[in-house]
C-alpha atoms as a PDB file:
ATOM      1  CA  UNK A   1      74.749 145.592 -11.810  1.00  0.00           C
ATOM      2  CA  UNK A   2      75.242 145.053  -7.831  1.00  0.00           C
ATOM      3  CA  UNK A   3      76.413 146.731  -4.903  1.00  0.00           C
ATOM      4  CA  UNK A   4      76.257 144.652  -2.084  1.00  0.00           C
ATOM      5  CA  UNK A   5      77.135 145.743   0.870  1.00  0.00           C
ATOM      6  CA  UNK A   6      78.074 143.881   4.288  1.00  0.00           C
ATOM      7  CA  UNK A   7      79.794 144.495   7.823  1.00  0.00           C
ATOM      8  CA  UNK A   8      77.085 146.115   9.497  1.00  0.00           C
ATOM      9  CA  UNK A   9      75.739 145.402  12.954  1.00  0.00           C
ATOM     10  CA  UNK A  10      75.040 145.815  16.510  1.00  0.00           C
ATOM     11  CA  UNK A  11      78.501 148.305  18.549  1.00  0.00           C
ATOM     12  CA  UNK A  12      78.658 149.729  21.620  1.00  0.00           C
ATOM     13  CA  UNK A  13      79.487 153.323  21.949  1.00  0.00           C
ATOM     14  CA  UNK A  14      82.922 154.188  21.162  1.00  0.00           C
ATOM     15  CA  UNK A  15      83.298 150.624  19.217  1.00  0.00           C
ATOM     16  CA  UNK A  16      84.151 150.620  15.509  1.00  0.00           C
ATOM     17  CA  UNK A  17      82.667 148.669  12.651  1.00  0.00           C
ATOM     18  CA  UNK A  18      83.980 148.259   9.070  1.00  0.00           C
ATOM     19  CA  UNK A  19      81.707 148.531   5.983  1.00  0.00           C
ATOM     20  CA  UNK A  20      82.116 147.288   2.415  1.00  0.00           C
ATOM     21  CA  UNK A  21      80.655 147.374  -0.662  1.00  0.00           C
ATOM     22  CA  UNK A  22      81.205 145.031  -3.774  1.00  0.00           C
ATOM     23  CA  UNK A  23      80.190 146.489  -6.748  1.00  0.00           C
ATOM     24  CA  UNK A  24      79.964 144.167 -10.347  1.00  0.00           C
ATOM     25  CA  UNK A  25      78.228 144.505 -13.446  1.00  0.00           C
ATOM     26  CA  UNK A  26      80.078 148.448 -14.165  1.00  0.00           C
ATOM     27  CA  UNK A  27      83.802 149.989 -14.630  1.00  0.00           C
ATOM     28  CA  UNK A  28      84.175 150.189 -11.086  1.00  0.00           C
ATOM     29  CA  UNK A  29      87.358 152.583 -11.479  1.00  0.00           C
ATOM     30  CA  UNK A  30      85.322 155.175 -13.792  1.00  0.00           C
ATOM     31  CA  UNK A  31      82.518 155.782 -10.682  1.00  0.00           C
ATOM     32  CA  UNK A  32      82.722 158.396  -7.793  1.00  0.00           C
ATOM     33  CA  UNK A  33      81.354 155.997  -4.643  1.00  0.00           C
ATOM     34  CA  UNK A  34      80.178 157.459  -1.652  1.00  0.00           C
ATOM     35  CA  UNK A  35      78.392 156.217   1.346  1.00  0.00           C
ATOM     36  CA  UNK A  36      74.891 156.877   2.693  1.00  0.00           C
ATOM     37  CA  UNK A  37      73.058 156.619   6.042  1.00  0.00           C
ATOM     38  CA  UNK A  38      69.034 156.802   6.776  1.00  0.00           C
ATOM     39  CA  UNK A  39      68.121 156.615  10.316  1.00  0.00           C
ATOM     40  CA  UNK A  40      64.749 156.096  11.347  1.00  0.00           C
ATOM     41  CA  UNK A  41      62.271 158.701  10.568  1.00  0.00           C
ATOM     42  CA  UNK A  42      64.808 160.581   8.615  1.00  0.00           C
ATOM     43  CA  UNK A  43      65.795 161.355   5.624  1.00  0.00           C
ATOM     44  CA  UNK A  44      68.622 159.588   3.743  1.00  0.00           C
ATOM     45  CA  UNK A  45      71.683 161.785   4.070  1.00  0.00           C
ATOM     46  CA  UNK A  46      75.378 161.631   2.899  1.00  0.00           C
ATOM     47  CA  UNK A  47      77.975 160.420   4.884  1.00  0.00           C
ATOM     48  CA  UNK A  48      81.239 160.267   3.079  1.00  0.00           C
ATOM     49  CA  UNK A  49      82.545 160.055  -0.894  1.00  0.00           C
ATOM     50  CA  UNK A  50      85.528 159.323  -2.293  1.00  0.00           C
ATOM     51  CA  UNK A  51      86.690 160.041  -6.587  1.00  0.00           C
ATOM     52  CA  UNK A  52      87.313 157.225  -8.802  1.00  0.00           C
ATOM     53  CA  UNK A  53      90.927 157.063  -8.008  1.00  0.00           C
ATOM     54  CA  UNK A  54      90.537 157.531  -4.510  1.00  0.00           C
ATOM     55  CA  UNK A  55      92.871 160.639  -4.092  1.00  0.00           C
ATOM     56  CA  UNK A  56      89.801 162.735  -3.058  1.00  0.00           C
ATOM     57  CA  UNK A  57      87.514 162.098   0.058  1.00  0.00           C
ATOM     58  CA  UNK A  58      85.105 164.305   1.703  1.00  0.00           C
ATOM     59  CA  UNK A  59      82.820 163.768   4.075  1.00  0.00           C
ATOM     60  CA  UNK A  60      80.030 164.940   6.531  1.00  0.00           C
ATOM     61  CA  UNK A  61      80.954 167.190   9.411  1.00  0.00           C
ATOM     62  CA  UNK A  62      79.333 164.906  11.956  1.00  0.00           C
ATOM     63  CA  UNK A  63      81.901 162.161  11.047  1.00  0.00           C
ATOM     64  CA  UNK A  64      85.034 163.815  10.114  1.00  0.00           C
ATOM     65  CA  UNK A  65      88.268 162.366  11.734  1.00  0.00           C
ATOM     66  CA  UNK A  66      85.997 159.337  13.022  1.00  0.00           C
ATOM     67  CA  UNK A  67      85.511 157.727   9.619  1.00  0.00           C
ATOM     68  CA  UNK A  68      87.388 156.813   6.704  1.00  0.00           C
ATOM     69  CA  UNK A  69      86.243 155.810   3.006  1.00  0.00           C
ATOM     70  CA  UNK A  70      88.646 153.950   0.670  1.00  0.00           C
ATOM     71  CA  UNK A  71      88.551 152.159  -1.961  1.00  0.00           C
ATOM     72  CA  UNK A  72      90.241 149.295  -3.895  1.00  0.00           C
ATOM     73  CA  UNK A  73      89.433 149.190  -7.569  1.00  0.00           C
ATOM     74  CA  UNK A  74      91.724 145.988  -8.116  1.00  0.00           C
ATOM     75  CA  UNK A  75      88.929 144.512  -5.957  1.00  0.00           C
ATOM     76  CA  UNK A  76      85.806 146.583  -6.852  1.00  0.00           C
ATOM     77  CA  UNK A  77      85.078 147.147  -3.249  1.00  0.00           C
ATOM     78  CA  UNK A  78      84.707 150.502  -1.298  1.00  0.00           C
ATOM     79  CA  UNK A  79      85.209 150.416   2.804  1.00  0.00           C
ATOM     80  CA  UNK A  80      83.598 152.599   5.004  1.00  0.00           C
ATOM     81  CA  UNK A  81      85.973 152.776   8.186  1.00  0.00           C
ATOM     82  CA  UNK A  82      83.735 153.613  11.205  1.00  0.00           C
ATOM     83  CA  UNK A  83      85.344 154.589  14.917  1.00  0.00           C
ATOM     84  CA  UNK A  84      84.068 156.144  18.089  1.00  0.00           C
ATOM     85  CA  UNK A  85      80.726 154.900  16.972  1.00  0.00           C
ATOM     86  CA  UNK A  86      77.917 157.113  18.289  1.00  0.00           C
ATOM     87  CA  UNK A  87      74.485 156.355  19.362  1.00  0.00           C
ATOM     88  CA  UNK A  88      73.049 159.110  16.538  1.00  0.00           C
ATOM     89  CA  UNK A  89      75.416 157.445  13.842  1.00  0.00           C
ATOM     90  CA  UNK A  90      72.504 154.102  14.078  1.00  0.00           C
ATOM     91  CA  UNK A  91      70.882 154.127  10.648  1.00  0.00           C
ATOM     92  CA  UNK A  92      71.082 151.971   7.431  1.00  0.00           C
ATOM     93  CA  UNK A  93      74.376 152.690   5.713  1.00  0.00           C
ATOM     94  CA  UNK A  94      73.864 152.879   1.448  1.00  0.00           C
ATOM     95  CA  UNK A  95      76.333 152.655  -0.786  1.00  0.00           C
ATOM     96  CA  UNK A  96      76.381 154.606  -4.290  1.00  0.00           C
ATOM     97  CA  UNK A  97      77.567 154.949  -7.482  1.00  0.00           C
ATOM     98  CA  UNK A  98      78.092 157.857  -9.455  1.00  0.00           C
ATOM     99  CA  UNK A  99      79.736 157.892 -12.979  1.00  0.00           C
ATOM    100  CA  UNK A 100      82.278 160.416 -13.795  1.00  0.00           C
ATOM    101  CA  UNK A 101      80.444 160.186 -17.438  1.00  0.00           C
ATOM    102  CA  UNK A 102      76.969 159.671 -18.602  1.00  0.00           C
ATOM    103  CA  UNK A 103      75.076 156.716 -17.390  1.00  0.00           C
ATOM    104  CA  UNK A 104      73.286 155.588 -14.342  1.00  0.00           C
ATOM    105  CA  UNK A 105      73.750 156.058 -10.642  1.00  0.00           C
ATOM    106  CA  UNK A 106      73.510 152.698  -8.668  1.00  0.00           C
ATOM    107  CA  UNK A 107      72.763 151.657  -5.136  1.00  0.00           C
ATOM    108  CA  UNK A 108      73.075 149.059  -3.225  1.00  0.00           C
ATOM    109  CA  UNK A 109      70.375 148.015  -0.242  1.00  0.00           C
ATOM    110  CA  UNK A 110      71.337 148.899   2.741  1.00  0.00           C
ATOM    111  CA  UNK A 111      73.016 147.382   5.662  1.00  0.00           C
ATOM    112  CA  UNK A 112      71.620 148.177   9.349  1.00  0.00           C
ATOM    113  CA  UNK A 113      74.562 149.782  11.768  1.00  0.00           C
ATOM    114  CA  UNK A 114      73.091 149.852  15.469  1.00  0.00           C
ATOM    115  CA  UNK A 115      75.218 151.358  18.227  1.00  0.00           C
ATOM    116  CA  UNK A 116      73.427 150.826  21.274  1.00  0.00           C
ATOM    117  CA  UNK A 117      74.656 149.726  25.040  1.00  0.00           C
END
């Protein structure tokens, strides 16, 4: 089982960045996926989710109507669609997995998001 995911990096205020996550080794399509963020010297805290169909989002109030999660489960891969990027959104962004059934919950490690003039 994997999640990888990729895209982050260094933005300037009110840039954008886009996320992904490739997920393998599970049935992609019967897992709830959301998207994580830790900043330093904080705790890890949830930033957006999105069902296993992708009809249903929600997402933290400090991001609404600046980011968007999706999903593609022809493609195993969930995006993370970040604009207006804030100084206080810097952090490593997770990505999990959540099954709509039993089994396990999966994450992936991490990718660092710094936006910084």
């Amino acid at each position: 089982v994997q999640l990888v995911e990729s895209g982050g990096g260094l933005v300037q205020p009110g840039g954008s960045l886009r996320l992904s996550c490739a997920a393998s080794g599970f049935t992609f399509s019967n897992y709830a996926m959301s998207w994580y963020r830790q900043a330093p010297g904080k705790s890890r805290e949830l930033v957006a989710q999105i069902d296993s169909g992708g009809g249903s989002t929600n997402y933290r109030d400090s991001v609404k109507g600046r980011f968007t999660i999706s999903r593609d489960n022809a493609e195993n891969t969930v995006f993370l669609q970040m604009n207006n990027l804030k100084p206080e959104d810097t952090a490593v962004y997770y990505c999990h997995a959540r099954p709509l059934y039993s089994g396990f919950m999966y994450w992936g490690k991490g990718t660092l998001v710094t936006v910084s003039s």
